[in-house]
Protein backbone atom coordinates (compact mmCIF):
# COMPACT_ATOMS: atom_id res chain seq x y z
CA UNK A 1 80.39 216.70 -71.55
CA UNK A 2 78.06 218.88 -73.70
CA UNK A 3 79.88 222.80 -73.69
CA UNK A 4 76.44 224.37 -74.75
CA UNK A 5 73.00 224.25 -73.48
CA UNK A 6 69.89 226.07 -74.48
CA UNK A 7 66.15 225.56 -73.60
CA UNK A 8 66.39 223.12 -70.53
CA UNK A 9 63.91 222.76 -68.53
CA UNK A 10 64.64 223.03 -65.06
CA UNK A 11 63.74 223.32 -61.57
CA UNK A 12 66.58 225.63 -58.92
CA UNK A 13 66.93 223.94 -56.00
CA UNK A 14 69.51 226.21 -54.14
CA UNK A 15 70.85 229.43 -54.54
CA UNK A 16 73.89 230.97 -52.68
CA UNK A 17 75.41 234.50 -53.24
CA UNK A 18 78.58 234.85 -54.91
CA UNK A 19 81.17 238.10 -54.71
CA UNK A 20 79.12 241.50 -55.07
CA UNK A 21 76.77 240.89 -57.36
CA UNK A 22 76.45 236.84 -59.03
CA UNK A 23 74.74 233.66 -57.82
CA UNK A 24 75.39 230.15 -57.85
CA UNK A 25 72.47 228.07 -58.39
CA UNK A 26 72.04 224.00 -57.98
CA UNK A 27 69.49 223.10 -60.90
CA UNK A 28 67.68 220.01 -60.96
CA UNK A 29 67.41 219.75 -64.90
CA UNK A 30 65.01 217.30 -67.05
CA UNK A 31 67.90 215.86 -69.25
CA UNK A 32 71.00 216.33 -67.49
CA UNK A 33 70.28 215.92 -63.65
CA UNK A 34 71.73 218.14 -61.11
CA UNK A 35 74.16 220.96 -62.64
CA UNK A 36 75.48 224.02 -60.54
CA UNK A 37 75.23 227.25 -62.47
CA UNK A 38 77.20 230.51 -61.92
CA UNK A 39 74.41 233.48 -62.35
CA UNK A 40 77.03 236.39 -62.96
CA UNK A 41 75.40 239.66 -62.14
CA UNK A 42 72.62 237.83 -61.10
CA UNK A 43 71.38 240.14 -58.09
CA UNK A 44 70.56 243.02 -59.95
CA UNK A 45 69.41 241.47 -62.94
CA UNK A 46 65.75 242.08 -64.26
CA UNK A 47 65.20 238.15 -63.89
CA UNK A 48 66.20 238.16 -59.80
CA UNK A 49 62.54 237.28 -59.40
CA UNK A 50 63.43 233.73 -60.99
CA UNK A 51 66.54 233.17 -58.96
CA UNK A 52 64.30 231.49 -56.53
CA UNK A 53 64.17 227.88 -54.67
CA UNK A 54 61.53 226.30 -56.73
CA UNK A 55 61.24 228.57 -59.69
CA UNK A 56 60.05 226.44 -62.75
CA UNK A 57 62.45 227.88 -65.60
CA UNK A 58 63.90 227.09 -68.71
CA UNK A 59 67.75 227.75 -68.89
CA UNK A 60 70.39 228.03 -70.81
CA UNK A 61 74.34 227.50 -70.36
CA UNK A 62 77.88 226.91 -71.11
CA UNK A 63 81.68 226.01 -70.00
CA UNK A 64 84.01 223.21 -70.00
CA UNK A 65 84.20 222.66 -66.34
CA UNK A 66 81.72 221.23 -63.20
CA UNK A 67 80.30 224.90 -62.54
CA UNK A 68 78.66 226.08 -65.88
CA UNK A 69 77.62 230.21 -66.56
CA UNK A 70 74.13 230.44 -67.00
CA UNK A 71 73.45 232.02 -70.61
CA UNK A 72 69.20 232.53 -70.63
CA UNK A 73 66.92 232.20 -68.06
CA UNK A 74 62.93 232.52 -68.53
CA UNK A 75 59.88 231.07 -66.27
CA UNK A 76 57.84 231.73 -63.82
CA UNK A 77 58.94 232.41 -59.77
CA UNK A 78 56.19 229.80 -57.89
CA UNK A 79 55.18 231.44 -54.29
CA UNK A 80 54.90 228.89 -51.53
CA UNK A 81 53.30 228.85 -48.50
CA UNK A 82 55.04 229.57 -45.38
CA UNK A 83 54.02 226.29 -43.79
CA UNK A 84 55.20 224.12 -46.99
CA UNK A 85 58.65 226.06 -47.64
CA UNK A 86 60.60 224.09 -44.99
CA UNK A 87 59.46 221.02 -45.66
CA UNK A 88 60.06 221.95 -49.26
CA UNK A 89 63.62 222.59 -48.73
CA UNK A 90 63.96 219.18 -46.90
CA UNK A 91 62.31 217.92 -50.53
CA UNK A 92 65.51 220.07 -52.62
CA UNK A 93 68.02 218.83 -49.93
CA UNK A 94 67.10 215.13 -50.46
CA UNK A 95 67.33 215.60 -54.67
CA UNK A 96 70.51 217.44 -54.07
CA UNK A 97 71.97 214.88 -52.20
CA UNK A 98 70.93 211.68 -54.20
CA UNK A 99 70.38 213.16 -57.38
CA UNK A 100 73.80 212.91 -59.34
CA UNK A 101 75.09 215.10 -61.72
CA UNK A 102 74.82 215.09 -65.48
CA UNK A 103 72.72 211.93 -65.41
CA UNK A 104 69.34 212.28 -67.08
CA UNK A 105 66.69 212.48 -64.73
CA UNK A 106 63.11 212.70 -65.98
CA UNK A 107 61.64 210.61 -63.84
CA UNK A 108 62.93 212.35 -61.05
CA UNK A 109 61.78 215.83 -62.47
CA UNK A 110 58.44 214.36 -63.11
CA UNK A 111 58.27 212.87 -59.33
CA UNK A 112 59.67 216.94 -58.54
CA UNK A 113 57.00 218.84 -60.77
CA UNK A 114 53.90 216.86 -59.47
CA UNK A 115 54.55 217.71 -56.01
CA UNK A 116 54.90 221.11 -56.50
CA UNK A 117 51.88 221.27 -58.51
CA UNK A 118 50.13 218.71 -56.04
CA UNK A 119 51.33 219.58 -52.39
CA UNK A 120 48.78 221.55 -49.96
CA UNK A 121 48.94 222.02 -46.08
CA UNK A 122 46.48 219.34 -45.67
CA UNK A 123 48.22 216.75 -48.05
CA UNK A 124 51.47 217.70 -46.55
CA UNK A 125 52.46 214.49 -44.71
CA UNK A 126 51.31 211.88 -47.45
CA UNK A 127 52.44 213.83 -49.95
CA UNK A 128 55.81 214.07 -48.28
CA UNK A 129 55.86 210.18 -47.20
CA UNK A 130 55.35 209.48 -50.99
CA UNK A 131 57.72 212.06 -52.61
CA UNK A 132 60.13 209.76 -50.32
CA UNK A 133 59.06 206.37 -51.43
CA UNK A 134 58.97 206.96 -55.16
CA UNK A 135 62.13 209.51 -55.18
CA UNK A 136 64.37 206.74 -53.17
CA UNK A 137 62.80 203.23 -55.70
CA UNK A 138 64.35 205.28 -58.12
CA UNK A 139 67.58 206.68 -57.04
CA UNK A 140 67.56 202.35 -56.30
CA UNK A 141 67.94 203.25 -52.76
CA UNK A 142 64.64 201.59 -51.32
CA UNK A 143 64.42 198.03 -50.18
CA UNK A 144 61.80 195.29 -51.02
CA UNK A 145 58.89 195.92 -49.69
CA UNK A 146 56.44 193.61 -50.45
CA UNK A 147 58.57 190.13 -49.29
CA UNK A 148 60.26 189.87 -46.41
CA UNK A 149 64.28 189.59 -46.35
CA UNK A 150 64.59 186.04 -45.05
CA UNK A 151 62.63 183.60 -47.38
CA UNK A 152 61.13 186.08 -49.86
CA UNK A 153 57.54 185.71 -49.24
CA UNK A 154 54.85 187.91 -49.50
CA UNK A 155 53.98 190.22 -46.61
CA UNK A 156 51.16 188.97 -44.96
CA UNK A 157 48.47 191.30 -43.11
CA UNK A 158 47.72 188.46 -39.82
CA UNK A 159 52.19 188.85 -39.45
CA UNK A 160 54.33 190.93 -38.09
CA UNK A 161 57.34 192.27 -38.62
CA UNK A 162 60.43 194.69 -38.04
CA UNK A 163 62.65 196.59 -40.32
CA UNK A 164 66.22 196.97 -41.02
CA UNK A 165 67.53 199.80 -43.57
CA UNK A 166 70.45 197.11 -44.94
CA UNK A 167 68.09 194.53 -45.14
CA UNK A 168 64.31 195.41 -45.27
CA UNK A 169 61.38 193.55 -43.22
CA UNK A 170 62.20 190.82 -40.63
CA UNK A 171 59.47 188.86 -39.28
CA UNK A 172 58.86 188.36 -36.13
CA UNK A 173 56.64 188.21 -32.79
CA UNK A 174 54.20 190.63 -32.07
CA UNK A 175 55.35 191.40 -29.47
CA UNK A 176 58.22 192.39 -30.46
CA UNK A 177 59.63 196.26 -29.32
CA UNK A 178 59.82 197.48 -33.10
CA UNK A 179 57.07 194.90 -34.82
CA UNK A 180 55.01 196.55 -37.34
CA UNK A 181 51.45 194.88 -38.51
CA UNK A 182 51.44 193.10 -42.31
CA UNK A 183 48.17 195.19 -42.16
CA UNK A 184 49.28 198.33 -42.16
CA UNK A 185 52.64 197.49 -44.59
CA UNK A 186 49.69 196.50 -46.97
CA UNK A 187 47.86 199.78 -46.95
CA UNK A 188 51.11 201.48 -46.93
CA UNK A 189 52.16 199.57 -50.43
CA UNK A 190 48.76 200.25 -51.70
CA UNK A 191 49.39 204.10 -50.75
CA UNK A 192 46.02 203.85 -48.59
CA UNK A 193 46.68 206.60 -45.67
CA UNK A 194 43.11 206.46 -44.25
CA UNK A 195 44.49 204.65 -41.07
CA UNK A 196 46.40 206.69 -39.12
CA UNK A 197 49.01 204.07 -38.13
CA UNK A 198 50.38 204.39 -42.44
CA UNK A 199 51.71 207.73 -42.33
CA UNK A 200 53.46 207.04 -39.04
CA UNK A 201 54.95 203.86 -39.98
CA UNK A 202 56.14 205.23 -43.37
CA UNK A 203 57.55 208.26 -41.87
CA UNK A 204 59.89 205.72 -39.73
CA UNK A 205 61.10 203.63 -42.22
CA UNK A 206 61.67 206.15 -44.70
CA UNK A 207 63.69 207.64 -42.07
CA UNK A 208 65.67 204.59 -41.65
CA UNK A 209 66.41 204.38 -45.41
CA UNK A 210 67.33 207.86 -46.26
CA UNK A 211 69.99 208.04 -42.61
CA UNK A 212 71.14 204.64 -43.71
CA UNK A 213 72.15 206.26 -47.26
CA UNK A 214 72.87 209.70 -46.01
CA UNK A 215 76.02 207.55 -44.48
CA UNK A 216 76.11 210.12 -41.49
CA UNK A 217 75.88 213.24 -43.35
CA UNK A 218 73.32 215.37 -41.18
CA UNK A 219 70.56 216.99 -43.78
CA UNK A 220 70.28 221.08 -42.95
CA UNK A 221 66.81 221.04 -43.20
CA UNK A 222 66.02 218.72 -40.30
CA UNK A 223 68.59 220.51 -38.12
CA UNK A 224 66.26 223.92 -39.02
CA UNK A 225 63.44 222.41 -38.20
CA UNK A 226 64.43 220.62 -34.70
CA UNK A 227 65.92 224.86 -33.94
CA UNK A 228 62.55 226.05 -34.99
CA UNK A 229 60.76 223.17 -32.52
CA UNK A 230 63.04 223.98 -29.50
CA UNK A 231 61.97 228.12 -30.16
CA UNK A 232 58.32 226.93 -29.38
């Protein structure tokens, strides 16, 4: 495990307080994945501005051991939009949680930085749909989606079918209570939203695939939001 970092490009994820005056953060970094960083002195330091969820910094580090001590820290704070921050933090909860440590991750960090750079409130659903999609095909969590899971053949638009997180998309009758039209799984696979019926049916089985890996862990961010819905 490498003792000294400098120059790392990095995105912070999470940051938590720590005794009177330090912080820990949880980095997602270009060449070393996720790493947890202790920030000592961190509130009061001229750089607090920086210690912020998705901050765009280059970092520096060191130590033997899991938690490393941040060393350098430069970049630039990013301000978000009040209607994009929570389903932002849903976006850091899901890297945090699939993401593993010191494992290069530039494709991840790539997927990370053009959504930041990308995401409006009126791209908000697609570009959240997709974020999921592409971030789970590579953390090799998603399921075949262009065959279906009993003979291998193609998805076809006149079918139907239904879809099960361990094993992807059944066909079946449809009529059945869960069948979803070939049609719209082949706009969804050519990332055409302009039917309606796409961003709903990715939202579900997206839904299905990241519970199904969560293995019952409940994500934070979805418990916020339901809190925030009831308040309404």
């Amino acid at each position: 495990m490498v003792n000294r970092v400098t120059d790392q490009p990095a995105f912070i994820l999470h940051r938590k307080d720590w005794q009177n005056s330090s912080l820990l953060l949880d980095l997602l970094t270009r060449d070393f994945g996720r790493i947890s960083v202790l920030a000592k002195g961190g509130k009061n330091s001229r750089s607090r501005g920086l210690y912020q969820p998705f901050s765009r910094v280059s970092v520096g580090w060191t130590g033997r051991q899991t938690l490393k001590t941040l060393t350098a820290i430069d970049g630039i704070s990013k301000e978000i939009p009040e209607s994009l921050y929570l389903p932002l933090l849903y976006v850091n909860e899901l890297v945090e949680t699939f993401q593993p440590g010191f494992e290069s991750s530039f494709e991840i960090f790539t997927l990370y930085e053009d959504l930041l750079n990308q995401i409006n409130p009126h791209n908000l659903e697609i570009s959240l749909r997709s974020f999921e999609r592409e971030s789970m095909q590579i953390f090799g969590y998603l399921p075949d989606l262009y065959t279906d899971c009993l003979q291998s053949k193609p998805i076809k638009p006149e079918c139907c079918y239904y879809f099960v997180a361990s094993r992807g998309l059944v066909p079946c009758a449809c009529d059945h209570e869960n069948a979803i039209e070939g049609r719209i799984l082949h706009l969804w696979n050519q990332q055409d939203y302009e039917d309606v019926k796409v961003a709903h049916i990715a939202k579900s089985i997206m839904r299905c695939i990241i519970d199904f890996n969560l293995q019952g862990k409940r994500l934070k961010s979805r418990d916020i939001y339901l809190q925030m819905k009831n308040w309404k």
